[in-house]
Protein backbone atom coordinates (compact mmCIF):
# COMPACT_ATOMS: atom_id res chain seq x y z
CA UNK A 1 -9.87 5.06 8.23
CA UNK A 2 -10.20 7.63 5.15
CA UNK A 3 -13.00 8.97 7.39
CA UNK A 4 -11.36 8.94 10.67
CA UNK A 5 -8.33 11.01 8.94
CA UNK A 6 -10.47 13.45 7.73
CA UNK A 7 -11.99 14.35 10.60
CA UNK A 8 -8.69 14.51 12.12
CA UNK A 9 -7.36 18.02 10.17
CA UNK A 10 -8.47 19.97 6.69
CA UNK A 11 -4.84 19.73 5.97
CA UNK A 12 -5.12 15.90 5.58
CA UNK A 13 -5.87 14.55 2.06
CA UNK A 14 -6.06 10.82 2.14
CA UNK A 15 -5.60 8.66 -0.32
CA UNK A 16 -7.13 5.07 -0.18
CA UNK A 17 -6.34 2.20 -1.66
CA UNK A 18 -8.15 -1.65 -2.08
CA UNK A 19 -5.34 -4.04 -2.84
CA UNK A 20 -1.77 -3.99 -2.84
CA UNK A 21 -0.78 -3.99 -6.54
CA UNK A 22 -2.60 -0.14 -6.03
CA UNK A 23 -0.37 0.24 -3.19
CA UNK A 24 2.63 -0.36 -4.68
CA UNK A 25 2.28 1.70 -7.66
CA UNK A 26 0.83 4.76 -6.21
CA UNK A 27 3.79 4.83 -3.35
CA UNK A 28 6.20 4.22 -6.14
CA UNK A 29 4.80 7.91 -7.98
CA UNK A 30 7.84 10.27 -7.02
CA UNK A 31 5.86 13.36 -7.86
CA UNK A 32 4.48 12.04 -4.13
CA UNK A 33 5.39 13.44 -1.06
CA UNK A 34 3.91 10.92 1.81
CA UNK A 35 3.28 12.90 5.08
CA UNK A 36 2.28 9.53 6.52
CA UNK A 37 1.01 5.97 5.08
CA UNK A 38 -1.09 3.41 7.36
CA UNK A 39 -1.01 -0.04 6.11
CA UNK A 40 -2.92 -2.51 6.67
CA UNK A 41 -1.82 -6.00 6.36
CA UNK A 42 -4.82 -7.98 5.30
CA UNK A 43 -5.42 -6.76 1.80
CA UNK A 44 -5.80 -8.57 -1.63
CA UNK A 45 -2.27 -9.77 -3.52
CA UNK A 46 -0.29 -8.95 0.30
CA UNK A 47 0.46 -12.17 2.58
CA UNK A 48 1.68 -11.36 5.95
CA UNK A 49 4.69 -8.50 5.36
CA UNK A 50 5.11 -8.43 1.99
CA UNK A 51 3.49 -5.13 1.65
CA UNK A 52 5.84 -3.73 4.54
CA UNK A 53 8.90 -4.97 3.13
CA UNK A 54 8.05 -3.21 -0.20
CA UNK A 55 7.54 -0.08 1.53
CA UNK A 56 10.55 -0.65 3.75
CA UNK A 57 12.58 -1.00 0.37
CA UNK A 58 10.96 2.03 -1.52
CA UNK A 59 12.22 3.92 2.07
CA UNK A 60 8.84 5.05 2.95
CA UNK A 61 8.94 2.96 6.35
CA UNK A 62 9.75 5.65 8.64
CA UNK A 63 6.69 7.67 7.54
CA UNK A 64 4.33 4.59 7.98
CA UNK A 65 2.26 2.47 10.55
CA UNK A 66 0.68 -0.97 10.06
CA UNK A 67 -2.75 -0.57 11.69
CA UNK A 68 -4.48 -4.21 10.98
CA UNK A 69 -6.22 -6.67 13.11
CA UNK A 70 -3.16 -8.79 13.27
CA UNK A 71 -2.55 -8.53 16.81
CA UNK A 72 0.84 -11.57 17.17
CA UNK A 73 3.90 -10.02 18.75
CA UNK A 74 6.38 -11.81 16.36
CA UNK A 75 4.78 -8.86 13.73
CA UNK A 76 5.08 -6.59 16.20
CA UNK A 77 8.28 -7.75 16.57
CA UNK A 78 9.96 -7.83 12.94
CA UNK A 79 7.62 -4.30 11.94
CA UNK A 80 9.39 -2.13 14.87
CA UNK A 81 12.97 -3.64 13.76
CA UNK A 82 12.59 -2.35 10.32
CA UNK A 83 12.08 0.65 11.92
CA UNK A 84 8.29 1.77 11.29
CA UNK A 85 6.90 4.51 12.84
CA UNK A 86 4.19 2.31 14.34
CA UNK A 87 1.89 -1.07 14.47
CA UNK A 88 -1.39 -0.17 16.04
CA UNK A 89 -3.97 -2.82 16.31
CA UNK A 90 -7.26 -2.76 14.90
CA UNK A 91 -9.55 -4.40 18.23
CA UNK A 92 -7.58 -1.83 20.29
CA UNK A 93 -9.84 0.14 22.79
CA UNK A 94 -11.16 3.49 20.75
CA UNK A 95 -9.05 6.44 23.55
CA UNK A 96 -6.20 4.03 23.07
CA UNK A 97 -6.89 3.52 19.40
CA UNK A 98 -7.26 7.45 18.76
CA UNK A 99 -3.80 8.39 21.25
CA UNK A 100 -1.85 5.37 19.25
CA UNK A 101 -2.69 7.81 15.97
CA UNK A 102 -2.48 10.56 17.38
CA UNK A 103 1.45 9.94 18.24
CA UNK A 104 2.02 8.40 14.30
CA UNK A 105 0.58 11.72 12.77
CA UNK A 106 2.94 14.13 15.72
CA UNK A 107 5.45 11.59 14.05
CA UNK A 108 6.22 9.51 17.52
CA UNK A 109 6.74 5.71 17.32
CA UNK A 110 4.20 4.32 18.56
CA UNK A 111 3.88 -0.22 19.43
CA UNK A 112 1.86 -2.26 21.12
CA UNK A 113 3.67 -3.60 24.84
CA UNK A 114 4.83 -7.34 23.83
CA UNK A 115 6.02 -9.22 26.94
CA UNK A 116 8.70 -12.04 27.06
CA UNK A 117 12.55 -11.84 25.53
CA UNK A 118 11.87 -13.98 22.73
CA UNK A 119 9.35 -11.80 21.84
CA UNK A 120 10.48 -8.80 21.58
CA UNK A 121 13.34 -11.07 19.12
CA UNK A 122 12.28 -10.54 15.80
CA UNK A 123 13.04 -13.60 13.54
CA UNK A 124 16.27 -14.11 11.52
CA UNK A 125 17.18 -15.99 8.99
CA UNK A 126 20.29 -16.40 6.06
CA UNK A 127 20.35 -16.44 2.65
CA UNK A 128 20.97 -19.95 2.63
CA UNK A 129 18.13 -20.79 5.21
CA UNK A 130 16.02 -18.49 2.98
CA UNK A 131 16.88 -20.10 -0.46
CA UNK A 132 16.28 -24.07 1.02
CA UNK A 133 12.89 -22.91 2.99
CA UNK A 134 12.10 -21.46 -0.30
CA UNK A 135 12.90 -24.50 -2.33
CA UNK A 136 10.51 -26.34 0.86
CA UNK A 137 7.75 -24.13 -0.02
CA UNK A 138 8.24 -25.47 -3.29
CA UNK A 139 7.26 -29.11 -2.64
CA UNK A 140 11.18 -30.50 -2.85
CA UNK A 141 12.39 -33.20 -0.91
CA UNK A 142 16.09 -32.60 0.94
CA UNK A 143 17.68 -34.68 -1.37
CA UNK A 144 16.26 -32.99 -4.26
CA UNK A 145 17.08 -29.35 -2.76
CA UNK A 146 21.07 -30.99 -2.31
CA UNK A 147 20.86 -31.86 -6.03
CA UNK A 148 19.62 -28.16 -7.44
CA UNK A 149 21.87 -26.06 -4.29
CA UNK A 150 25.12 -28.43 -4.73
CA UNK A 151 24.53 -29.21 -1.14
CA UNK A 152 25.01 -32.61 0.62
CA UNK A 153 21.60 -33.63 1.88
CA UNK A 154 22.93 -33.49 5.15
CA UNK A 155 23.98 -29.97 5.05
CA UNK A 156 20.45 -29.14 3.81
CA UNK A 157 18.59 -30.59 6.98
CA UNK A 158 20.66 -28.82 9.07
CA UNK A 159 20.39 -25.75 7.70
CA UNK A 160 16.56 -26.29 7.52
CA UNK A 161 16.40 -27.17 10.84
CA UNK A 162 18.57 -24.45 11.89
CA UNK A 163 15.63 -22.37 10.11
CA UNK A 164 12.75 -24.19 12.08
CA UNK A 165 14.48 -23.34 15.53
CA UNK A 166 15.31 -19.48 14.84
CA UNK A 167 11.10 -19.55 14.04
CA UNK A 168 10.34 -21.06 16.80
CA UNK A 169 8.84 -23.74 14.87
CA UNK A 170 8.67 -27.93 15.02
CA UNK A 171 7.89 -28.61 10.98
CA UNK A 172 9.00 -27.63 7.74
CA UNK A 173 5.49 -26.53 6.69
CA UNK A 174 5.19 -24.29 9.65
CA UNK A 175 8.40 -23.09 8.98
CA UNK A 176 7.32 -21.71 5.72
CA UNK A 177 4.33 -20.49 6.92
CA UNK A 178 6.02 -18.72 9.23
CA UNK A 179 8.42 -17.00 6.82
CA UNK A 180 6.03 -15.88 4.47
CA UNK A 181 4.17 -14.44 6.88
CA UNK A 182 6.79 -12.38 8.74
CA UNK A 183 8.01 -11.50 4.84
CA UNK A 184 11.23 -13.50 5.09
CA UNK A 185 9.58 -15.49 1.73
CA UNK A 186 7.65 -14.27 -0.98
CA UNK A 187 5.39 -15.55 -3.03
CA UNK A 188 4.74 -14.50 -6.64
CA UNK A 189 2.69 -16.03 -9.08
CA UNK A 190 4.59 -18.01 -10.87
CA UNK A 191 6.60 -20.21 -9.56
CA UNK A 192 10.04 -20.86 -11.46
CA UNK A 193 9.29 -24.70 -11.58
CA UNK A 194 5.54 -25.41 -10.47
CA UNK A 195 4.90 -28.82 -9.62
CA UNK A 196 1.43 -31.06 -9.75
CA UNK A 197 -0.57 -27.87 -9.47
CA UNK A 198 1.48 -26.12 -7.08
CA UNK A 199 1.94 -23.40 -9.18
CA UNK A 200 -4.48 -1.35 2.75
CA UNK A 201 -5.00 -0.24 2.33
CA UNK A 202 -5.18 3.01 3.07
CA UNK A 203 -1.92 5.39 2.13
CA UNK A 204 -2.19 9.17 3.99
């Protein structure tokens, strides 16, 4: 990419990075002013949209374009509603490839045709929803998740089930899956309570 960029313009001065934690700190530098930022998706310490999210919340996300090998229109879905300036996949044909960059560096969106209403839906969930799938990913039982949210254990399944269907999903483990990887959950290191051993980059 680095490559492709510089061939692009001598005005262009990439800068590349290997793993998200590099990511993060050089797009949080405010001496930096970002002309554009592709980002990929499949880089070390970054699990489905985390990275996006972080750049959506530093307010770099109109300035930036996922370009990964990710090619599932519920991404495509959830990166153009946080309004990024593109998603361009990787395994796209090289004149389509080259025109989808083109666009992001004349600074027009540019996304991948998704076909069918749901998918062009990008996933939503609440707080609550958020905080029980959370406690899911976790390893608690319903009746545990009632006892730590002050919830009956009735109000927790639906609400988790609630979850499942705004996925698109039949199980709780797909569920969380799901979340995490459309950046609805995150996962850090440490967990606040582990249990039995539970415990791209490129930036132009």
């Amino acid at each position: 990419m680095k490559d492709f960029l510089l061939g692009w313009g001598d005005d262009l001065r990439p800068h590349v990075c290997g793993d998200a934690a590099s990511t993060r700190s050089l797009l949080s530098d405010k001496r930096q002013e970002w002309f554009r930022i592709f980002l990929d998706l499949d880089v070390p310490g970054a699990y489905g949209l985390s990275l996006p999210k972080d750049v959506q919340r530093a307010g770099l996300h109109t300035s930036c374009c996922v370009v990964t090998a990710f090619d599932k229109p519920d991404l495509i879905a959830e990166v153009r509603s946080m309004g990024f300036l593109g998603y361009i996949v990787k395994a796209s044909p090289y004149g389509e490839f080259v025109r989808a960059i083109g666009k992001v560096l004349a600074g027009e969106r540019t996304f991948p045709e998704i076909t069918g209403i749901k998918a062009h839906l990008a996933a939503r969930l609440t707080k609550r929803q958020e905080q029980l799938l959370d406690c899911v990913r976790r390893g608690l039982s319903s009746k545990e998740i009632a006892a730590r949210c002050f919830l009956s254990e009735g109000t927790v399944n639906n609400a988790i089930n609630a979850a499942m269907k705004a996925l698109g999903v039949t199980s709780r483990s797909h569920a969380v899956a799901k979340a995490i990887e459309l950046g609805l959950l995150t996962i850090s290191t440490q967990d606040e309570e582990p249990r039995q051993g539970r415990s791209t980059q490129s930036a132009a």
